[in-house]
PDB file of N, CA and C in Angstrom:
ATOM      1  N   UNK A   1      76.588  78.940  79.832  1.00  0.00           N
ATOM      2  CA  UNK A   1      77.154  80.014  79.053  1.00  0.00           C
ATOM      3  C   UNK A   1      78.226  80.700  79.895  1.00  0.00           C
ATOM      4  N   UNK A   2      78.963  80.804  79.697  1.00  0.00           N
ATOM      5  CA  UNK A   2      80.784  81.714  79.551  1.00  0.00           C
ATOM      6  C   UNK A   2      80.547  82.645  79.185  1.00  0.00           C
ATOM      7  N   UNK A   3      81.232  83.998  79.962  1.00  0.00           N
ATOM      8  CA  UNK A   3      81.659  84.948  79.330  1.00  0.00           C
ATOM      9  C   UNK A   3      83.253  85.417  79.701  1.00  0.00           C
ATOM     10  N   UNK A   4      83.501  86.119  78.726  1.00  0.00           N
ATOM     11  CA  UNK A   4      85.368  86.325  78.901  1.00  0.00           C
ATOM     12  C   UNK A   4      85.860  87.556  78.824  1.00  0.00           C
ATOM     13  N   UNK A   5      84.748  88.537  79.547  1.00  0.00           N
ATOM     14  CA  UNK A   5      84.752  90.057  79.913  1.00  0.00           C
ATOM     15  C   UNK A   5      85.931  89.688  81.155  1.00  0.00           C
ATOM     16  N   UNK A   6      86.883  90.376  80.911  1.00  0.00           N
ATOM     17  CA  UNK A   6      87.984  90.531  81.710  1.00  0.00           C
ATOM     18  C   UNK A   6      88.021  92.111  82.507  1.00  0.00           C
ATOM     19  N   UNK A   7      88.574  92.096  83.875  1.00  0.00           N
ATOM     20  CA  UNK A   7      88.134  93.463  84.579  1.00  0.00           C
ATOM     21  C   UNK A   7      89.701  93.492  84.930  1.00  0.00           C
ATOM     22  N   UNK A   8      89.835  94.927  84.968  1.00  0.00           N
ATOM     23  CA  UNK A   8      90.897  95.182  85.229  1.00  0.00           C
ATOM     24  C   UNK A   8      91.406  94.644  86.895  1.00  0.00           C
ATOM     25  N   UNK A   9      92.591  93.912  86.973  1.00  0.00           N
ATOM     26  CA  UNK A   9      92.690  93.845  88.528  1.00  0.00           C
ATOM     27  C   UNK A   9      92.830  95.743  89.922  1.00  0.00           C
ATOM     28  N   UNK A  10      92.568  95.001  90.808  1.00  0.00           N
ATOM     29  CA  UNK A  10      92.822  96.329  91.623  1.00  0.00           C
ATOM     30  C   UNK A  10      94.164  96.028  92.397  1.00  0.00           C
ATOM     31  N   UNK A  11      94.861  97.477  92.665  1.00  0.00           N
ATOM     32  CA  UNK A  11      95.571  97.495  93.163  1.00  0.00           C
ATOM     33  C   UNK A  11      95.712  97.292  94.428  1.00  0.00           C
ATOM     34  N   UNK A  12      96.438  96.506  95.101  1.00  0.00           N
ATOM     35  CA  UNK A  12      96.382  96.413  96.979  1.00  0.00           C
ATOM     36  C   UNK A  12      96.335  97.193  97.549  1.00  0.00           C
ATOM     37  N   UNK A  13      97.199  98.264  97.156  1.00  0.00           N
ATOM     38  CA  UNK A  13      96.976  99.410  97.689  1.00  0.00           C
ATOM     39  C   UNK A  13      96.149 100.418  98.098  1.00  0.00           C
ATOM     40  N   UNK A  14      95.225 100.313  96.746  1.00  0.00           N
ATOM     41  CA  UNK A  14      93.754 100.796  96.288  1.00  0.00           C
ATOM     42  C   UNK A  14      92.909 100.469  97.308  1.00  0.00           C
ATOM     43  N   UNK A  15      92.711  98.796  97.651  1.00  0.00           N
ATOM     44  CA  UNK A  15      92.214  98.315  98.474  1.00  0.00           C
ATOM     45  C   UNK A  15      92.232  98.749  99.946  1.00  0.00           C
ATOM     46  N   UNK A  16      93.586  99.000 100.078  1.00  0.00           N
ATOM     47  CA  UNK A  16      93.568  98.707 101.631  1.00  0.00           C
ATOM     48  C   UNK A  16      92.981 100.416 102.126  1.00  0.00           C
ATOM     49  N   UNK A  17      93.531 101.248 101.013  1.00  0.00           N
ATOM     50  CA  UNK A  17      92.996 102.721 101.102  1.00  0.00           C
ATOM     51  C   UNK A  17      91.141 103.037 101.445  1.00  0.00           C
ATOM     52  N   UNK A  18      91.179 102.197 100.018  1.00  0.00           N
ATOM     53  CA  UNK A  18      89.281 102.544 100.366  1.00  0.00           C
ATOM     54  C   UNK A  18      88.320 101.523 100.941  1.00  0.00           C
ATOM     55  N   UNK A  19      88.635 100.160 101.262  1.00  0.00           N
ATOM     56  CA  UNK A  19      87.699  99.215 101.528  1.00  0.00           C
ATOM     57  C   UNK A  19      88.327  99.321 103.360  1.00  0.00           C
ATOM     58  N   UNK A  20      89.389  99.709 103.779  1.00  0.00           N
ATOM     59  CA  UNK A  20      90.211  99.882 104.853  1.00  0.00           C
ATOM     60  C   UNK A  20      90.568 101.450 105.891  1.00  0.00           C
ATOM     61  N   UNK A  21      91.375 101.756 105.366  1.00  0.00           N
ATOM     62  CA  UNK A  21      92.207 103.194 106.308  1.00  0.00           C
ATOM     63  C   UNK A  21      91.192 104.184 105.919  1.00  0.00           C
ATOM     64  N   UNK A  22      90.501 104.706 105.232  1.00  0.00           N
ATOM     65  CA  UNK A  22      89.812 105.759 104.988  1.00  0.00           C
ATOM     66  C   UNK A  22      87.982 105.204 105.724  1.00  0.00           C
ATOM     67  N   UNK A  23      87.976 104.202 104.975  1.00  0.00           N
ATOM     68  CA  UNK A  23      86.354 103.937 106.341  1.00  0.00           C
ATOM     69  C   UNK A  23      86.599 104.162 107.362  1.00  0.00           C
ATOM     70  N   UNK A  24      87.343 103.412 108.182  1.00  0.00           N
ATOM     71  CA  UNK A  24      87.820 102.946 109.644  1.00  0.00           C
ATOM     72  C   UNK A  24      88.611 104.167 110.320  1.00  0.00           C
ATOM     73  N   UNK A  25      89.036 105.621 109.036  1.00  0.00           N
ATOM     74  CA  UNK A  25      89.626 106.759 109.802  1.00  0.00           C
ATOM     75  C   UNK A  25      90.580 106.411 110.095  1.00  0.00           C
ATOM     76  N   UNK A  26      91.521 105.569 109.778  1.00  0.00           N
ATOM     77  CA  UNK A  26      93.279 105.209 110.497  1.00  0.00           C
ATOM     78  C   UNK A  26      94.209 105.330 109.122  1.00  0.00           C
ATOM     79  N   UNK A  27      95.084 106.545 110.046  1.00  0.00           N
ATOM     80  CA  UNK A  27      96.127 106.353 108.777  1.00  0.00           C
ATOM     81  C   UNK A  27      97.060 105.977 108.482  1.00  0.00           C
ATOM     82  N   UNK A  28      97.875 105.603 107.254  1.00  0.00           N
ATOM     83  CA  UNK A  28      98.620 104.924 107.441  1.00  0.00           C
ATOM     84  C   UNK A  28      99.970 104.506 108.750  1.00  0.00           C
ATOM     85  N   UNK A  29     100.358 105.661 109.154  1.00  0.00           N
ATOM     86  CA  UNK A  29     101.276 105.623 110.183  1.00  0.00           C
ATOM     87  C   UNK A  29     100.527 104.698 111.910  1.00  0.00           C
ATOM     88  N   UNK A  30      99.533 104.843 111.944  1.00  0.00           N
ATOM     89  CA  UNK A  30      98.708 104.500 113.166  1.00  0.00           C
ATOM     90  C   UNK A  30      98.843 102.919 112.454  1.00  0.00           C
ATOM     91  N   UNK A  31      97.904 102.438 111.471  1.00  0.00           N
ATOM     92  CA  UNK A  31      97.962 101.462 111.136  1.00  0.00           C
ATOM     93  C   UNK A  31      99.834 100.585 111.256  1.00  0.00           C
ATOM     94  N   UNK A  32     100.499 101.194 110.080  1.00  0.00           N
ATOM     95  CA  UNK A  32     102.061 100.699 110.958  1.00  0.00           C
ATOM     96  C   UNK A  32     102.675 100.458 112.124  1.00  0.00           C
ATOM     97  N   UNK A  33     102.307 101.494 112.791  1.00  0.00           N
ATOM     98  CA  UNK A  33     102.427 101.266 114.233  1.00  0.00           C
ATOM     99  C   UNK A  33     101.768 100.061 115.150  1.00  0.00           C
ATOM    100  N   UNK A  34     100.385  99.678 114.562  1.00  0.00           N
ATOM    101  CA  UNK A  34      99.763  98.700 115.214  1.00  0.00           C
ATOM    102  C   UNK A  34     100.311  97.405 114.623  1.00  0.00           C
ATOM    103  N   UNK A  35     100.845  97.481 113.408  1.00  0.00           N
ATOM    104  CA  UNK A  35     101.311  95.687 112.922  1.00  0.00           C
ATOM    105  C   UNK A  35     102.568  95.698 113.093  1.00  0.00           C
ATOM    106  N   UNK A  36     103.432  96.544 113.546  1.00  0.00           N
ATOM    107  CA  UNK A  36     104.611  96.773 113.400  1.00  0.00           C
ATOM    108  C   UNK A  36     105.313  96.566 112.753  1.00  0.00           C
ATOM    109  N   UNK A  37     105.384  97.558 111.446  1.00  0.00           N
ATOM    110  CA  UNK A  37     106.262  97.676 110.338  1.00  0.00           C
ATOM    111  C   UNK A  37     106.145  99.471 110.395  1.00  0.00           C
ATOM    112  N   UNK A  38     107.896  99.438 109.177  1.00  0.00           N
ATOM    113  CA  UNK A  38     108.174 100.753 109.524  1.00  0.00           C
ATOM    114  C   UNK A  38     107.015 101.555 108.863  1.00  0.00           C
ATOM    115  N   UNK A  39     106.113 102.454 108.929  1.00  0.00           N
ATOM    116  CA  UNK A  39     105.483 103.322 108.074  1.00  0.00           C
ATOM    117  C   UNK A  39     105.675 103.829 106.536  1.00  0.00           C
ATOM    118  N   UNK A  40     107.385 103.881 106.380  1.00  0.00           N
ATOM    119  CA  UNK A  40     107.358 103.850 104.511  1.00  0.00           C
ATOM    120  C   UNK A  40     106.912 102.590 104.458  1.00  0.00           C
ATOM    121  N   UNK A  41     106.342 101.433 104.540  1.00  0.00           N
ATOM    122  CA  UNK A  41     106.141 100.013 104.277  1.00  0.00           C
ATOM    123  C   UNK A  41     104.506  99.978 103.770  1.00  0.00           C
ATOM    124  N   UNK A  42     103.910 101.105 104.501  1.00  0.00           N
ATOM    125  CA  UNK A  42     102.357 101.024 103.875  1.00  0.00           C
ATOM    126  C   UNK A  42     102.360 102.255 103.242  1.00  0.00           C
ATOM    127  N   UNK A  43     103.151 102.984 102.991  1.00  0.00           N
ATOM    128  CA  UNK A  43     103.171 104.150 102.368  1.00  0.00           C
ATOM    129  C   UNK A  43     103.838 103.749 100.924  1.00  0.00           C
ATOM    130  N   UNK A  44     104.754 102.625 100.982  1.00  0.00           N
ATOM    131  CA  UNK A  44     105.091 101.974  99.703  1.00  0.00           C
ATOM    132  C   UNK A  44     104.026 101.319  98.849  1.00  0.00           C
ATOM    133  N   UNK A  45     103.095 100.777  99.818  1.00  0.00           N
ATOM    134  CA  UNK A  45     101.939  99.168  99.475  1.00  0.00           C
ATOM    135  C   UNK A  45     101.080 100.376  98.790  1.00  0.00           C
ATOM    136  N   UNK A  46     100.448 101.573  99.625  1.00  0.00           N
ATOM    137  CA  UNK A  46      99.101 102.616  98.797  1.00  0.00           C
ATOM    138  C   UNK A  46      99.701 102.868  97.895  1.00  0.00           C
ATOM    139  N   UNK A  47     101.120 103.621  97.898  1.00  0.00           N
ATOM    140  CA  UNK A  47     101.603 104.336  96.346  1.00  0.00           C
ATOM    141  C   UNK A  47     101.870 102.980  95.856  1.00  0.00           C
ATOM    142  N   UNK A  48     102.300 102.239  95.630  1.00  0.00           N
ATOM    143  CA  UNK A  48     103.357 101.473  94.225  1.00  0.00           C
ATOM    144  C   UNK A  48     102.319 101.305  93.748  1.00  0.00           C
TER     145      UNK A  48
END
């Protein structure tokens, strides 16, 4: 048996906010700094 209950997708952003930077206490700018990209770059990825 199949079912074809469809869930809304999550946003990456969403993700990286609550399964990521908010457990672990790092915010976005610390996190940028460690992969090296500019900081609007994960500040783009949470908001868009």
């Amino acid at each position: 048996m199949t079912t074809d209950i469809a869930t809304a997708p999550i946003h990456p952003g969403e993700v990286l906010m609550d399964e990521y930077l908010e457990p672990l206490g790092i915010t976005q700018n610390r996190l940028a700094i460690a992969i090296g990209v500019p900081p609007r770059r994960i500040n783009e990825i949470v908001h868009s």
